[in-house]
Protein backbone atom coordinates (compact mmCIF):
# COMPACT_ATOMS: atom_id res chain seq x y z
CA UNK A 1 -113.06 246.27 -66.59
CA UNK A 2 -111.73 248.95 -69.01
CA UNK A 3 -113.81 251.78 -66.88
CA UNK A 4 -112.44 250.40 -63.48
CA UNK A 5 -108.81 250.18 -64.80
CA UNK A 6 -108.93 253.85 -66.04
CA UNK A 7 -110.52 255.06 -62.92
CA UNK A 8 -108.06 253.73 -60.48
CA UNK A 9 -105.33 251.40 -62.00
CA UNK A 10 -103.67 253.52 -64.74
CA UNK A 11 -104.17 256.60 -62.98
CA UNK A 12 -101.52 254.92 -59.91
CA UNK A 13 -99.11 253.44 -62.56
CA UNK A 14 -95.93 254.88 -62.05
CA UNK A 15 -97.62 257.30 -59.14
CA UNK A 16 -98.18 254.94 -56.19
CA UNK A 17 -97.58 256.98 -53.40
CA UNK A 18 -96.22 256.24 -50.26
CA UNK A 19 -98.08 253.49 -47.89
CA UNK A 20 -100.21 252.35 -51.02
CA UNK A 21 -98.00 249.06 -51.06
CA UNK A 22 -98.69 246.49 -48.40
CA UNK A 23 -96.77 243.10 -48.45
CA UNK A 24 -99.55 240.20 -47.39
CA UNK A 25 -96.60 237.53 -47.15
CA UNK A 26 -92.87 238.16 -48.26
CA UNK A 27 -92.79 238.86 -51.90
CA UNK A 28 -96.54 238.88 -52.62
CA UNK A 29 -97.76 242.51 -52.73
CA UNK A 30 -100.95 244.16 -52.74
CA UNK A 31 -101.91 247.99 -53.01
CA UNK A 32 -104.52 250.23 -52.45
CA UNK A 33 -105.06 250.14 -56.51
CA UNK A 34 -105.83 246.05 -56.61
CA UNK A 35 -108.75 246.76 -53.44
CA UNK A 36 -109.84 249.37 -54.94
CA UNK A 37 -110.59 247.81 -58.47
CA UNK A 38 -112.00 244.59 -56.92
CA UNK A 39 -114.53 246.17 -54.69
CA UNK A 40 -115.74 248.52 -57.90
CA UNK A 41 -115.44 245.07 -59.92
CA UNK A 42 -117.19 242.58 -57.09
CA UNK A 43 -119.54 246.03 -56.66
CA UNK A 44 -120.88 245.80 -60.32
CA UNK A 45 -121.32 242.03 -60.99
CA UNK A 46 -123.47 241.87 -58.07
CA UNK A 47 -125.51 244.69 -58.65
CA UNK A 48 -126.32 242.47 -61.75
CA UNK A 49 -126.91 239.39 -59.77
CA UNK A 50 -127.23 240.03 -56.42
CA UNK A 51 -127.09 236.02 -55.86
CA UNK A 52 -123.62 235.25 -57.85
CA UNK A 53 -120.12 234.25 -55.63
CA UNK A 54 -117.84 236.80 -56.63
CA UNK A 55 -114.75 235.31 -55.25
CA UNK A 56 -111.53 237.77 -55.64
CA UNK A 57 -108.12 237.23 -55.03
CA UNK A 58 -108.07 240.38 -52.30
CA UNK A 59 -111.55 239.31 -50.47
CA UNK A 60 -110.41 235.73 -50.17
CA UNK A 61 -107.33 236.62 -48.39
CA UNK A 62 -109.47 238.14 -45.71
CA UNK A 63 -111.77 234.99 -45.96
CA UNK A 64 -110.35 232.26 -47.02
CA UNK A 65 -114.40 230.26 -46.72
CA UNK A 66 -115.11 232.03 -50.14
CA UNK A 67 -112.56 229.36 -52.07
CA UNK A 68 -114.23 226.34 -50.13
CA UNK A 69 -118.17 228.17 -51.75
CA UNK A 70 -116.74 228.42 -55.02
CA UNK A 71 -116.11 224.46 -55.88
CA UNK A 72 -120.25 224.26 -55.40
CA UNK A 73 -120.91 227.22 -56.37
CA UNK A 74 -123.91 227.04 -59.75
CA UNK A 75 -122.76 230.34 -61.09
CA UNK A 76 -119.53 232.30 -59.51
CA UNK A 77 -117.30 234.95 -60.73
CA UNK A 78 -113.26 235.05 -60.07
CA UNK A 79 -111.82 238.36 -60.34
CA UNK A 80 -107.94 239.11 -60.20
CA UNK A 81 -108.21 243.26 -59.91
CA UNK A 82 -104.43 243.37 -61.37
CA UNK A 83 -102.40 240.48 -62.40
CA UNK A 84 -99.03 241.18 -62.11
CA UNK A 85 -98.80 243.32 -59.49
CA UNK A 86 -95.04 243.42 -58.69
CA UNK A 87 -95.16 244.07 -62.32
CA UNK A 88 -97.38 246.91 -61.29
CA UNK A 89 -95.62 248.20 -58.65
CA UNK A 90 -92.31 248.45 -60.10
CA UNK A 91 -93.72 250.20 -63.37
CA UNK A 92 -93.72 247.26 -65.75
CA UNK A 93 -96.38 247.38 -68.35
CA UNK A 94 -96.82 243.40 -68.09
CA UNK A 95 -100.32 243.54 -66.00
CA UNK A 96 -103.75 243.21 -66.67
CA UNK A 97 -107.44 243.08 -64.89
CA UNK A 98 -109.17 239.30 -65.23
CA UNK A 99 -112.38 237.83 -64.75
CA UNK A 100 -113.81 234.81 -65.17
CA UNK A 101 -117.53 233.16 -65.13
CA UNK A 102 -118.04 229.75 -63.93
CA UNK A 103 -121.06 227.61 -64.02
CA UNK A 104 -120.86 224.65 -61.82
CA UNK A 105 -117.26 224.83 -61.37
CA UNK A 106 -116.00 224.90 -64.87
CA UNK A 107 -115.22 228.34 -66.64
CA UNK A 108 -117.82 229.35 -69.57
CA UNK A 109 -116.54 232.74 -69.98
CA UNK A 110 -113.14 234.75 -69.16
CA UNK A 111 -112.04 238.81 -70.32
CA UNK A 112 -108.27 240.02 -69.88
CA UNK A 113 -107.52 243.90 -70.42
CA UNK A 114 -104.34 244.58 -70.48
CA UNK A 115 -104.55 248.59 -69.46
CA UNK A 116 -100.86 249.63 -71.10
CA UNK A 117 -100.57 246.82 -73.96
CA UNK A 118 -104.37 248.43 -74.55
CA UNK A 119 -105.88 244.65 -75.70
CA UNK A 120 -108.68 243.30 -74.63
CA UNK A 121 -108.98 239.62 -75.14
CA UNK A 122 -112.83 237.36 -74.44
CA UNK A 123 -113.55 234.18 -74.68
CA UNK A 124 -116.64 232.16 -74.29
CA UNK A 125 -116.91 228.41 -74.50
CA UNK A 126 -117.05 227.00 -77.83
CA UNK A 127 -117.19 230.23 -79.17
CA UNK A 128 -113.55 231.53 -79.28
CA UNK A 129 -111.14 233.44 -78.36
CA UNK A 130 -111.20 236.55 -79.49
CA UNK A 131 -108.58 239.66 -79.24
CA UNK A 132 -110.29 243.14 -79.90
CA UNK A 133 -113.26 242.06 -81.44
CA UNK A 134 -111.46 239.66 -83.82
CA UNK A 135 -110.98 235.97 -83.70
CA UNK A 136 -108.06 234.54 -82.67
CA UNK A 137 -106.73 231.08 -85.00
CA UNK A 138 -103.38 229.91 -83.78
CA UNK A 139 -101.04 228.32 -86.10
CA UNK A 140 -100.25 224.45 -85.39
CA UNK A 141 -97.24 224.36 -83.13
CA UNK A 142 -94.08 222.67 -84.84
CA UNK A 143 -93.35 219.21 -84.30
CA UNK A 144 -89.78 219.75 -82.99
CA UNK A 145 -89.23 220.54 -79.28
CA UNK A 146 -86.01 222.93 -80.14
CA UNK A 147 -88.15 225.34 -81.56
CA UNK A 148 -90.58 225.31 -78.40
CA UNK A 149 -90.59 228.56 -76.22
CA UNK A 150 -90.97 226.69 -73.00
CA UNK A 151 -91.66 229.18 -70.27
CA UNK A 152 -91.64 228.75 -66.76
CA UNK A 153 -92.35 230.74 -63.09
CA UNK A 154 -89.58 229.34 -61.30
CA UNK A 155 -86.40 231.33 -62.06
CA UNK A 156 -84.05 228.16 -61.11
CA UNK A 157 -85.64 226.31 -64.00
CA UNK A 158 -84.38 228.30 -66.65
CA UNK A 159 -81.94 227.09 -68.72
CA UNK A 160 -81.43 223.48 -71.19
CA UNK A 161 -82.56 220.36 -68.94
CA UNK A 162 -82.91 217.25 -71.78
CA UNK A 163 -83.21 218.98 -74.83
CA UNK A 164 -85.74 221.40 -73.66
CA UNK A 165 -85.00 224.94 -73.07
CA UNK A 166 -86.97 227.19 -70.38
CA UNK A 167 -87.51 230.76 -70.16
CA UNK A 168 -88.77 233.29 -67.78
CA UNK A 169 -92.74 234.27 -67.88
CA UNK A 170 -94.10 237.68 -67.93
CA UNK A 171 -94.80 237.25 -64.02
CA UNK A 172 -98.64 237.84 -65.31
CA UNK A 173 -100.78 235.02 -65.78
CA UNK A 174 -102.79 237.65 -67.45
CA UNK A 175 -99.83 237.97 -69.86
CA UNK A 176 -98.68 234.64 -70.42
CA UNK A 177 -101.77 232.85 -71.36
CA UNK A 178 -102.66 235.23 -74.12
CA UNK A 179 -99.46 234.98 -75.50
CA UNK A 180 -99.56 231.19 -75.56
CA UNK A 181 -102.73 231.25 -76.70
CA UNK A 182 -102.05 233.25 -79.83
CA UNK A 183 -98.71 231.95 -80.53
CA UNK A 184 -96.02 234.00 -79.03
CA UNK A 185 -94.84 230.89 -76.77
CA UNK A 186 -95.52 227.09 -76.27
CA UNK A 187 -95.95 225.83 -72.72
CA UNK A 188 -96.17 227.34 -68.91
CA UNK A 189 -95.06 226.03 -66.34
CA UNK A 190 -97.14 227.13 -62.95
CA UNK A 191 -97.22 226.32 -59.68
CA UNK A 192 -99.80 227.09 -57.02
CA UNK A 193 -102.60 227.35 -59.34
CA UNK A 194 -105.21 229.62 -57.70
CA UNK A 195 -108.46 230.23 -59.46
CA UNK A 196 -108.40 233.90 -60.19
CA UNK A 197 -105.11 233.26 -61.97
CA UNK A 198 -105.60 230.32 -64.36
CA UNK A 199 -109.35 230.16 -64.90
CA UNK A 200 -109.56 232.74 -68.02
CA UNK A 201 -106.25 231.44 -69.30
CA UNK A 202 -107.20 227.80 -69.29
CA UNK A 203 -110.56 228.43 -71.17
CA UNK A 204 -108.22 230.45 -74.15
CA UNK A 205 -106.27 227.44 -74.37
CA UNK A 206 -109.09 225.20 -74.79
CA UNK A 207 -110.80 227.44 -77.85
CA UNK A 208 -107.51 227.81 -79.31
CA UNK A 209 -106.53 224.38 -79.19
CA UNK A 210 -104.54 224.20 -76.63
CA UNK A 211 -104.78 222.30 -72.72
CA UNK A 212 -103.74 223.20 -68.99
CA UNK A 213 -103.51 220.21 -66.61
CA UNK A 214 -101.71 218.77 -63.66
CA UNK A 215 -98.99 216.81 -63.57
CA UNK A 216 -101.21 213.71 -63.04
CA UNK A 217 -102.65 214.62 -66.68
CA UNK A 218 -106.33 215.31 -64.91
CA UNK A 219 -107.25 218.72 -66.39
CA UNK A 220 -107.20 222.03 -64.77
CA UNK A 221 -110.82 222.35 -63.34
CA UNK A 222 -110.87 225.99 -61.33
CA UNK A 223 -113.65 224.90 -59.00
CA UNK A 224 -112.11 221.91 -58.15
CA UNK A 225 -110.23 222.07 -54.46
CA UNK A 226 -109.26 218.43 -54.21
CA UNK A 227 -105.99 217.16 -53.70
CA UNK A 228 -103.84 218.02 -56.81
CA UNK A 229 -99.88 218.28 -57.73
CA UNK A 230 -99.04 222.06 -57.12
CA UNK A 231 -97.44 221.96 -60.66
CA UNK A 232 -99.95 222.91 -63.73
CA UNK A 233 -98.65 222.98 -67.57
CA UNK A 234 -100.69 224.74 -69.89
CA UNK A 235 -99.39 224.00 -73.50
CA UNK A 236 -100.46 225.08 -77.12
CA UNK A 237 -101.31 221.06 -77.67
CA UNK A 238 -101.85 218.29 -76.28
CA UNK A 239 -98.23 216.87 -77.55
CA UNK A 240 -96.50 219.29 -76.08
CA UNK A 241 -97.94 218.83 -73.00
CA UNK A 242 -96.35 215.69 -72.67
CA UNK A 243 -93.53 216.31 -73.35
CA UNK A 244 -93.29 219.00 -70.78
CA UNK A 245 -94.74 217.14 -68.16
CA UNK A 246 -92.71 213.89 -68.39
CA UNK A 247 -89.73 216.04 -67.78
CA UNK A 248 -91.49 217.51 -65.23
CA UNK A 249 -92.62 213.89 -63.91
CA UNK A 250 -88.91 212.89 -64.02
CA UNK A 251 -87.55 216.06 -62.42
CA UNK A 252 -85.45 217.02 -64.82
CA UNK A 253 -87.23 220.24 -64.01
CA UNK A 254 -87.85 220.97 -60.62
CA UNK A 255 -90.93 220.22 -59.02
C-alpha cells in the first residue's frame, strides 16, 4: 500500500493535471490516480492468490456482479485505492489507501495508510488494532452525551437535535474510523455503507471496543447484501450507540 501510494498517489497530490478527474455520477469523483493504484493493488494480491475476489471500489463500478460474488465469497479482498477522493482532488490531506480481508463474509484483517498524515494503522481479529507498529488501547468513553463528538456525513445534520450535538466528518472513511477508534471522536453517522468503505473501519471498532451497526441494531456484516436501513452508526461503545441510533430511529436526525 505504502509502495503503490508513493508511486502514483502522492506523486499527483496537488499536481493532477488536466482530464485526470472524471465525475462517475454528480459529486462522486474518480481520477486517473484511484485506477491506477487499484489495478497495481488488485495486480499484487492476486499474484499472491491467483484464486482470491479482489473486489475494488473502481472495478465494481464497471461490474457491478463483483458485489453480488463477494457475499459468498470464502476469502475476498476490498480495496478502496484512495478514500477521500474529493479530499484528494481538492488538495486536502484527509485521504488514505484501504484494504480489507474477508473470510466468508466477515472481515479478519483491514490496513489504512494515510500517505500525508504518514500513519499506518492494521488490525487483525482478536489481535488489535495497532497504529505504527504499536497497540492501540482507547480510553472508556464518558458517560455523559454533552461531551460526545458525534460526527456525521450529512451536512444538514449538523447542529444540537435533543441534547446531542453533530459535527462534520473528515469526508474519509479512512479518516474517521481511526480517529474514533483511538479516541479523537465518539460516533459516525454513515449512510450508503459500501464494503470498501466500512469493512477495515468496522473491524478497528470491534478490537478497540467499539461497534458499527444498522439502524435495526443487526451489526455491520460487509459481505452481507440483504436488505438493510441505508443508515450505519459506528460508535466507541455499545451505549453510545444507542443513544445515537434512537435519535436516529426517532428522526430527530434525519434519516
Amino acid at each position: 500500500m505504502q509502495d503503490v501510494a508513493a508511486q502514483v498517489v502522492t506523486p499527483r497530490f496537488r499536481s493532477l493535471a488536466e482530464g485526470e478527474v472524471i465525475e462517475k455520477n454528480p459529486g462522486d469523483l474518480v481520477t486517473v490516480a484511484d485506477r491506477e493504484a487499484e489495478h497495481l493493488i488488485t495486480e499484487a494480491l492476486l499474484a499472491d492468490d491467483p484464486d482470491v475476489l479482489v473486489v475494488g471500489e473502481e472495478a465494481t463500478e464497471f461490474d457491478p456482479a463483483l458485489l453480488t460474488r463477494l457475499a459468498g465469497a470464502e476469502h475476498a479482498f476490498v480495496v478502496d485505492p484512495i478514500d477521500g477522493t474529493k479530499n484528494f482532488v481538492h488538495g486536502r490531506d484527509d485521504h488514505a489507501v484501504m484494504i480489507a480481508e474477508l473470510r466468508s463474509g466477515q472481515t479478519v484483517r483491514a490496513w489504512i495508510w494515510q500517505p500525508e498524515h504518514e500513519r499506518a494503522y492494521v488490525a487483525e481479529r482478536g489481535s488489535g488494532l495497532w497504529l505504527d507498529g504499536r497497540r492501540v488501547h482507547r480510553d472508556t468513553p464518558s458517560p455523559d452525551p454533552a461531551d460526545w463528538r458525534l460526527l456525521t456525513s450529512n451536512p444538514a445534520e449538523r447542529g444540537e437535535r435533543d441534547g446531542l450535538t453533530f459535527g462534520d466528518t473528515a469526508w474519509c472513511c479512512g479518516v474517521d474510523y481511526p480517529r474514533l477508534a483511538t479516541g479523537g471522536s465518539d460516533a459516525l453517522l454513515y449512510g450508503r455503507p459500501k464494503p470498501w468503505d466500512h469493512a477495515p473501519g468496522s473491524l478497528f471498532l470491534a478490537e478497540t471496543g467499539g461497534v458499527v451497526r444498522h439502524l435495526d441494531g443487526t451489526d455491520y456484516v460487509p459481505g452481507e447484501l440483504g436488505p438493510r436501513p441505508a443508515r450505519l452508526v459506528a460508535a466507541a461503545s455499545p451505549q453510545i450507540w444507542e443513544r445515537v441510533a434512537e435519535a436516529a430511529r426517532a428522526g430527530l436526525v434525519r434519516a
